[in-house]
PDB file of N, CA and C in Angstrom:
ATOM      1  N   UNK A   1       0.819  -1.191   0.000  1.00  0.00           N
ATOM      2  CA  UNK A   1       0.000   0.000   0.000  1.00  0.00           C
ATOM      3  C   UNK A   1       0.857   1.245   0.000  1.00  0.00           C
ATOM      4  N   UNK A   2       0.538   2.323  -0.293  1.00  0.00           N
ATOM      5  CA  UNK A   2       0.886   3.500  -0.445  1.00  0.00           C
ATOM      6  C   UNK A   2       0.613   4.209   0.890  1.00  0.00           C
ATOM      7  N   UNK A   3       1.251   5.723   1.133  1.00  0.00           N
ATOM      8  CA  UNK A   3       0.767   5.918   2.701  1.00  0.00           C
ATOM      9  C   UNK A   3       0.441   7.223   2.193  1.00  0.00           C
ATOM     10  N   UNK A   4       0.917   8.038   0.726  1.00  0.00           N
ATOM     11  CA  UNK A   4       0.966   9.387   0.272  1.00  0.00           C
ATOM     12  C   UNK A   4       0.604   9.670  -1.529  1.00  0.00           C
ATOM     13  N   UNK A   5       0.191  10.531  -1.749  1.00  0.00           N
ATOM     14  CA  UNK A   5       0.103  10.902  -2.621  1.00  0.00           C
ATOM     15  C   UNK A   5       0.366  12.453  -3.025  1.00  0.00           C
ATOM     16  N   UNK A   6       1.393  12.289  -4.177  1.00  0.00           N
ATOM     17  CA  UNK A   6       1.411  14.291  -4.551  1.00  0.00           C
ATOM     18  C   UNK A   6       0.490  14.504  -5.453  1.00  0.00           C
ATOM     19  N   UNK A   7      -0.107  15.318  -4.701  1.00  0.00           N
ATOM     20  CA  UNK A   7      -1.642  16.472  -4.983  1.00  0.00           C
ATOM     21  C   UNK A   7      -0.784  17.376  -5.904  1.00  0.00           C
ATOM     22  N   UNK A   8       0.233  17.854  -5.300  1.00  0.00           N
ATOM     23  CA  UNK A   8       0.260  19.264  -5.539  1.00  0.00           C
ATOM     24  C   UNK A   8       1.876  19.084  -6.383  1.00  0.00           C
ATOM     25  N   UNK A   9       1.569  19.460  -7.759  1.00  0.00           N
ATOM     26  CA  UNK A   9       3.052  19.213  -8.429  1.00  0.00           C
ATOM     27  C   UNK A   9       2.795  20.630  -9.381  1.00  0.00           C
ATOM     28  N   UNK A  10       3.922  21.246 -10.045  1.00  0.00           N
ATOM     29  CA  UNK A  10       3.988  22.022 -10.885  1.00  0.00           C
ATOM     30  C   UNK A  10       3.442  21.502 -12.078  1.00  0.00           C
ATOM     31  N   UNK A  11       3.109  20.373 -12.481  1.00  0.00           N
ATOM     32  CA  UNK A  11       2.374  20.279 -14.044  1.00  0.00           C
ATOM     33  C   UNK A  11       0.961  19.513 -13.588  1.00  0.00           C
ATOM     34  N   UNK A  12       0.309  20.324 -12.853  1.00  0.00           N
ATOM     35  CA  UNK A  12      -1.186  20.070 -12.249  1.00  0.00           C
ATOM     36  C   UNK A  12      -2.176  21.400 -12.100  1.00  0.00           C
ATOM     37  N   UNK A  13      -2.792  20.696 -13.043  1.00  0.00           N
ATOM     38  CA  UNK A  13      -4.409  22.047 -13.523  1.00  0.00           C
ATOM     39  C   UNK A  13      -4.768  22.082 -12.168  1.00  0.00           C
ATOM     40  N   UNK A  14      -5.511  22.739 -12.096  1.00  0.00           N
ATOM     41  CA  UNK A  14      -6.437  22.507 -10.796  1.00  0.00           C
ATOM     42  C   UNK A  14      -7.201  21.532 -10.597  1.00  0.00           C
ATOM     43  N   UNK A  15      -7.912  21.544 -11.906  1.00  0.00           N
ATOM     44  CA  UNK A  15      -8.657  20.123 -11.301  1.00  0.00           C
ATOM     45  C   UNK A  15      -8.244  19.140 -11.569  1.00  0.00           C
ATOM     46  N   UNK A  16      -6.472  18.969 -11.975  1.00  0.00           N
ATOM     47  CA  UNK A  16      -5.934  17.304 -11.407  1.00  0.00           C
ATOM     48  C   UNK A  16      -5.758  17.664  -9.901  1.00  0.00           C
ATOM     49  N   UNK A  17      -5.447  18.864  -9.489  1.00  0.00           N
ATOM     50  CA  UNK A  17      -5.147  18.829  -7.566  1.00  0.00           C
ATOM     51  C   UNK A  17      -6.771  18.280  -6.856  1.00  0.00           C
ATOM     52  N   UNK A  18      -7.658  18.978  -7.412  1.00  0.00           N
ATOM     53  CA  UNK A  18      -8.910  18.342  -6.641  1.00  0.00           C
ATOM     54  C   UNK A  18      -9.002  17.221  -6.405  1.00  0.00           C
ATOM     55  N   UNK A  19      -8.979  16.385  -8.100  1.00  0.00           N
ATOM     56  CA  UNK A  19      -9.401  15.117  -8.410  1.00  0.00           C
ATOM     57  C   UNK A  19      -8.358  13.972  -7.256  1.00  0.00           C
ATOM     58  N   UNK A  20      -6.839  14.681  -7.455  1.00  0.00           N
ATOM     59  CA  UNK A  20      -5.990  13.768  -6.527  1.00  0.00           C
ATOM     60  C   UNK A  20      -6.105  13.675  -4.885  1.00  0.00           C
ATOM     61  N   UNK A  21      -6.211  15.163  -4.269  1.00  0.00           N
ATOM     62  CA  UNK A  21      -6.980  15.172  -3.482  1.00  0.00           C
ATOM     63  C   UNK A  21      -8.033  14.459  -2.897  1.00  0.00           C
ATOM     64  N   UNK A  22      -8.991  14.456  -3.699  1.00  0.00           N
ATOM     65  CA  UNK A  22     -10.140  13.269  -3.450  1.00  0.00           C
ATOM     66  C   UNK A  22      -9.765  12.069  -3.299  1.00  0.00           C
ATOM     67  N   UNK A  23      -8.287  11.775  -4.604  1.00  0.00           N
ATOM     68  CA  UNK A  23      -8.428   9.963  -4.187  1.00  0.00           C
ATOM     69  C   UNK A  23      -7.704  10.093  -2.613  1.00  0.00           C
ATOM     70  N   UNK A  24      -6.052  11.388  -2.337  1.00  0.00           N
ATOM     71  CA  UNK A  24      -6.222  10.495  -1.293  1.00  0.00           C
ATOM     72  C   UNK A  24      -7.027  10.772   0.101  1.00  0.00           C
ATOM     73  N   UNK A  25      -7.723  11.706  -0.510  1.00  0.00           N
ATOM     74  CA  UNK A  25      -8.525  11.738   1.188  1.00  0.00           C
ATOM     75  C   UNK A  25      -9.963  10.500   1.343  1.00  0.00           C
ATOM     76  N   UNK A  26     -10.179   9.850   0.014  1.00  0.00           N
ATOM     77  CA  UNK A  26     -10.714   8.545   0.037  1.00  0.00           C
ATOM     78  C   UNK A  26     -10.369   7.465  -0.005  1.00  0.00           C
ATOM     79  N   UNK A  27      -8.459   6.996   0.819  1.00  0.00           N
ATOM     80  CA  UNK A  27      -7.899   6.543   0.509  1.00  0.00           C
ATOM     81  C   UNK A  27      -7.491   6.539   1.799  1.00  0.00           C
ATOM     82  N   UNK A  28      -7.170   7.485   2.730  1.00  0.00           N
ATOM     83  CA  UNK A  28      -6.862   7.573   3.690  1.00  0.00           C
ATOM     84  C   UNK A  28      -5.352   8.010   3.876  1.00  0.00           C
ATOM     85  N   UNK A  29      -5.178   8.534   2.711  1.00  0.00           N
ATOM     86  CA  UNK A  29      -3.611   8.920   2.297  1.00  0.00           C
ATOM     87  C   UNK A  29      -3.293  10.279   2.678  1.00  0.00           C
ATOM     88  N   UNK A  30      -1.657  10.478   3.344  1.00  0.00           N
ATOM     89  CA  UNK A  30      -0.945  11.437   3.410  1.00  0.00           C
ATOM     90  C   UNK A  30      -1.111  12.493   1.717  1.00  0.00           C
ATOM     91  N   UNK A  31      -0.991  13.634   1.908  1.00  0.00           N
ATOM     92  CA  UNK A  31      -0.906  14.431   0.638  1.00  0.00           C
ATOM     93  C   UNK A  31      -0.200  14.852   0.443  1.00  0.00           C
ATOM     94  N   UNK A  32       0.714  15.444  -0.188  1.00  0.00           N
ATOM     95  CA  UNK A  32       1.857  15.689  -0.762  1.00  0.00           C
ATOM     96  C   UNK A  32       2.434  16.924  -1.706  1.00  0.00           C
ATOM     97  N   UNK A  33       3.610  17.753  -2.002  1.00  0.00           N
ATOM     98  CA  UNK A  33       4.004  18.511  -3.479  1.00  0.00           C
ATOM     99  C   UNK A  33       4.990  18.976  -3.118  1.00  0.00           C
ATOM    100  N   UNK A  34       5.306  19.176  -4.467  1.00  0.00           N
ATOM    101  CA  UNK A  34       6.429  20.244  -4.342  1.00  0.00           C
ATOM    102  C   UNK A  34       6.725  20.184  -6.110  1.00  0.00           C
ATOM    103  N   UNK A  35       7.578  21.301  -6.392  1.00  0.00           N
ATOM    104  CA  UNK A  35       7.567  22.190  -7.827  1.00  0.00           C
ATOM    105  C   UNK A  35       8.201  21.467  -8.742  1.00  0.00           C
ATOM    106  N   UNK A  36       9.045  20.053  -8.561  1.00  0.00           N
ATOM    107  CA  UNK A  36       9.625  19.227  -9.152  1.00  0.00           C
ATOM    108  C   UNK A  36      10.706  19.578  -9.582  1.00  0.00           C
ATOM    109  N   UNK A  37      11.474  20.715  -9.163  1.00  0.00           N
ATOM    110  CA  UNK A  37      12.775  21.430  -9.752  1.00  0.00           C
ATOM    111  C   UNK A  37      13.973  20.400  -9.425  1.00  0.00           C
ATOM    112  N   UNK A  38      14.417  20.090 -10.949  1.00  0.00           N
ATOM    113  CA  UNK A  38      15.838  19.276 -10.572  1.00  0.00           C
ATOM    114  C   UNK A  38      16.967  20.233 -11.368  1.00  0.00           C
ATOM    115  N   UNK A  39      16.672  21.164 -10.880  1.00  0.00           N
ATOM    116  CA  UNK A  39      18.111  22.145 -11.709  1.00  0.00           C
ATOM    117  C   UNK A  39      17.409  22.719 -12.901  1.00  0.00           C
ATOM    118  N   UNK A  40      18.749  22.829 -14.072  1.00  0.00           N
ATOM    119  CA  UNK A  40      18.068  23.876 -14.944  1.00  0.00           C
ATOM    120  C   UNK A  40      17.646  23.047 -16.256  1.00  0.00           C
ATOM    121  N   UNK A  41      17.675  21.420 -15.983  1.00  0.00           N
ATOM    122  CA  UNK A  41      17.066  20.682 -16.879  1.00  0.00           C
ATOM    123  C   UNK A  41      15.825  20.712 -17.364  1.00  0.00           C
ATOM    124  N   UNK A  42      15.006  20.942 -16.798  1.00  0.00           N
ATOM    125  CA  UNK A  42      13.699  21.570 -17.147  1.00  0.00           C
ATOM    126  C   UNK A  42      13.125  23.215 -16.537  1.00  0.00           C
ATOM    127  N   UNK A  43      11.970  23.278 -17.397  1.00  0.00           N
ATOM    128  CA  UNK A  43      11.289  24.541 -17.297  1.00  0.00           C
ATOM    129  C   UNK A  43      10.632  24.871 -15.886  1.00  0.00           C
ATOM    130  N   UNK A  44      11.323  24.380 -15.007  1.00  0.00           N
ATOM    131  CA  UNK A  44      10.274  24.586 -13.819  1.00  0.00           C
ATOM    132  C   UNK A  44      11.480  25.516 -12.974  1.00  0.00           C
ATOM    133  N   UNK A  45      10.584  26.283 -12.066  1.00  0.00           N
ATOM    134  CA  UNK A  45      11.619  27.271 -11.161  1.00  0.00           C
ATOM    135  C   UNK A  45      11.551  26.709  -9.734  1.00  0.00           C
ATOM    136  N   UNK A  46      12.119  26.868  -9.334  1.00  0.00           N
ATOM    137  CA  UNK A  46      12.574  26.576  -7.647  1.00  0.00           C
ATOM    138  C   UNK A  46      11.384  27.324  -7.120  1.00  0.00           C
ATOM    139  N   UNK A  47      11.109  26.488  -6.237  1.00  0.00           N
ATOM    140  CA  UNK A  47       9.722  27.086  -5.217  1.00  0.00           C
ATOM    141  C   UNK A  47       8.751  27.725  -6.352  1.00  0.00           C
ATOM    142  N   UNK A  48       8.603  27.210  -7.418  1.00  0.00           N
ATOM    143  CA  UNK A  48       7.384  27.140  -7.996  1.00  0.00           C
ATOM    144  C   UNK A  48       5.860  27.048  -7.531  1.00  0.00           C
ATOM    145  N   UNK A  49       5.933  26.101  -7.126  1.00  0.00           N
ATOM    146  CA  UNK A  49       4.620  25.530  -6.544  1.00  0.00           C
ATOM    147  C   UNK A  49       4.719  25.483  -4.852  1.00  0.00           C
ATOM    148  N   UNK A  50       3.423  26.389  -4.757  1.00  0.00           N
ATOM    149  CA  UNK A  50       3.658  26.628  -3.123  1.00  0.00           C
ATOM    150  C   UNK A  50       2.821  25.496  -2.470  1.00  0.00           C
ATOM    151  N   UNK A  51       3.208  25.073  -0.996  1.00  0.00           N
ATOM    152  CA  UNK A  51       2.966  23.678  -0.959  1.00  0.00           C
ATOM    153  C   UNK A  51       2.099  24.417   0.044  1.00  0.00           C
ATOM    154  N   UNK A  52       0.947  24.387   1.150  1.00  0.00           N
ATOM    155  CA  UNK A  52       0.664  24.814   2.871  1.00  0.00           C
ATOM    156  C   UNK A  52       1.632  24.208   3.449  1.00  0.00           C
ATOM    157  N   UNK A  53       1.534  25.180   4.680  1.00  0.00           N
ATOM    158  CA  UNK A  53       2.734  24.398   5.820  1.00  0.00           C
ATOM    159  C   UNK A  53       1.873  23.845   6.328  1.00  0.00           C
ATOM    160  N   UNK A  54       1.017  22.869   6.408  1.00  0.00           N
ATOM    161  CA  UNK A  54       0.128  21.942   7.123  1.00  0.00           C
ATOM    162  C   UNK A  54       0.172  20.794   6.387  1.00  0.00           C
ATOM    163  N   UNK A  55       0.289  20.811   5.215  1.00  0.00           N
ATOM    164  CA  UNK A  55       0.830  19.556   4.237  1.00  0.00           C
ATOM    165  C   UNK A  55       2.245  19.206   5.354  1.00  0.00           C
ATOM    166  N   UNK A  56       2.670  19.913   5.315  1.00  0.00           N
ATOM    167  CA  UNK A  56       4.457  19.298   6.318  1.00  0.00           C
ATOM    168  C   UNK A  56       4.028  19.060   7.202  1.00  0.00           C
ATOM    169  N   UNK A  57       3.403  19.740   8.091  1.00  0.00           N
ATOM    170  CA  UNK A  57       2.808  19.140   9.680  1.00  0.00           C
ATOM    171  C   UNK A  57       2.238  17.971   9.780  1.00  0.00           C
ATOM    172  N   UNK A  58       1.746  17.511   8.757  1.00  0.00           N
ATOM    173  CA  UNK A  58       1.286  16.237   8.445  1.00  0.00           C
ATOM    174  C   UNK A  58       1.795  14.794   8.098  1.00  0.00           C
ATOM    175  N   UNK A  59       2.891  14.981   7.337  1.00  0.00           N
ATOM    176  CA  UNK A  59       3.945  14.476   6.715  1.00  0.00           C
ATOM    177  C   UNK A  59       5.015  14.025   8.233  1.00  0.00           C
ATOM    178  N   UNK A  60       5.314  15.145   8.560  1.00  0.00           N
ATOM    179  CA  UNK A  60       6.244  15.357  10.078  1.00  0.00           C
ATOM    180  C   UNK A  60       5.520  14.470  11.049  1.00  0.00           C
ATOM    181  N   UNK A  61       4.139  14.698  11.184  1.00  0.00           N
ATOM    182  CA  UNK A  61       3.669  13.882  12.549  1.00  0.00           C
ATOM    183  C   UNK A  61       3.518  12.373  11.862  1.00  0.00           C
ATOM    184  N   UNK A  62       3.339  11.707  10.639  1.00  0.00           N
ATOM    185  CA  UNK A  62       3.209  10.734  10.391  1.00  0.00           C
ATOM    186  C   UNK A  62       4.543   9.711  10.658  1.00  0.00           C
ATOM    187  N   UNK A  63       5.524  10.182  10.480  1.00  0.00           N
ATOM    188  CA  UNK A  63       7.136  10.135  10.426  1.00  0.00           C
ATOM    189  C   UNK A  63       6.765   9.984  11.818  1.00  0.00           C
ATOM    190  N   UNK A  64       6.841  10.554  12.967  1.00  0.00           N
ATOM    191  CA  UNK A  64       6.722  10.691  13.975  1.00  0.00           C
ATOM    192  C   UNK A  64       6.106  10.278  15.332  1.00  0.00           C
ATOM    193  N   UNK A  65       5.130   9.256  14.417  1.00  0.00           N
ATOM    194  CA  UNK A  65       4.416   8.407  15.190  1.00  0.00           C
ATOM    195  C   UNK A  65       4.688   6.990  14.962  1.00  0.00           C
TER     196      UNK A  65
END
């Protein structure tokens, strides 16, 4: 099984974030993102995609328990 899913990526419309969203909060899954920047190999910028700091608080307490 899976424990997470990224919702939130730089090549996501909005309504792929909803739709993913939904599976994992019907899934019972951690949620996830970030901007996918691996350097200057692709078109994406550093801190592109803003993640909530409650996505981490989440992530952190799961780790943590």
């Amino acid at each position: 099984g899976l424990d997470g899913l990224e919702t939130l990526h730089s090549d996501h419309a909005p309504n792929d974030v909803q739709r993913f969203e939904a599976i994992a909060a019907r899934n019972k899954m951690l949620s996830s993102g970030g901007s996918d920047f691996h350097g200057l190999r692709k078109d994406v910028c550093l801190n592109g995609q803003r993640v909530p700091i409650d996505v981490y608080h989440r992530l952190r307490d799961a780790c943590t328990t």
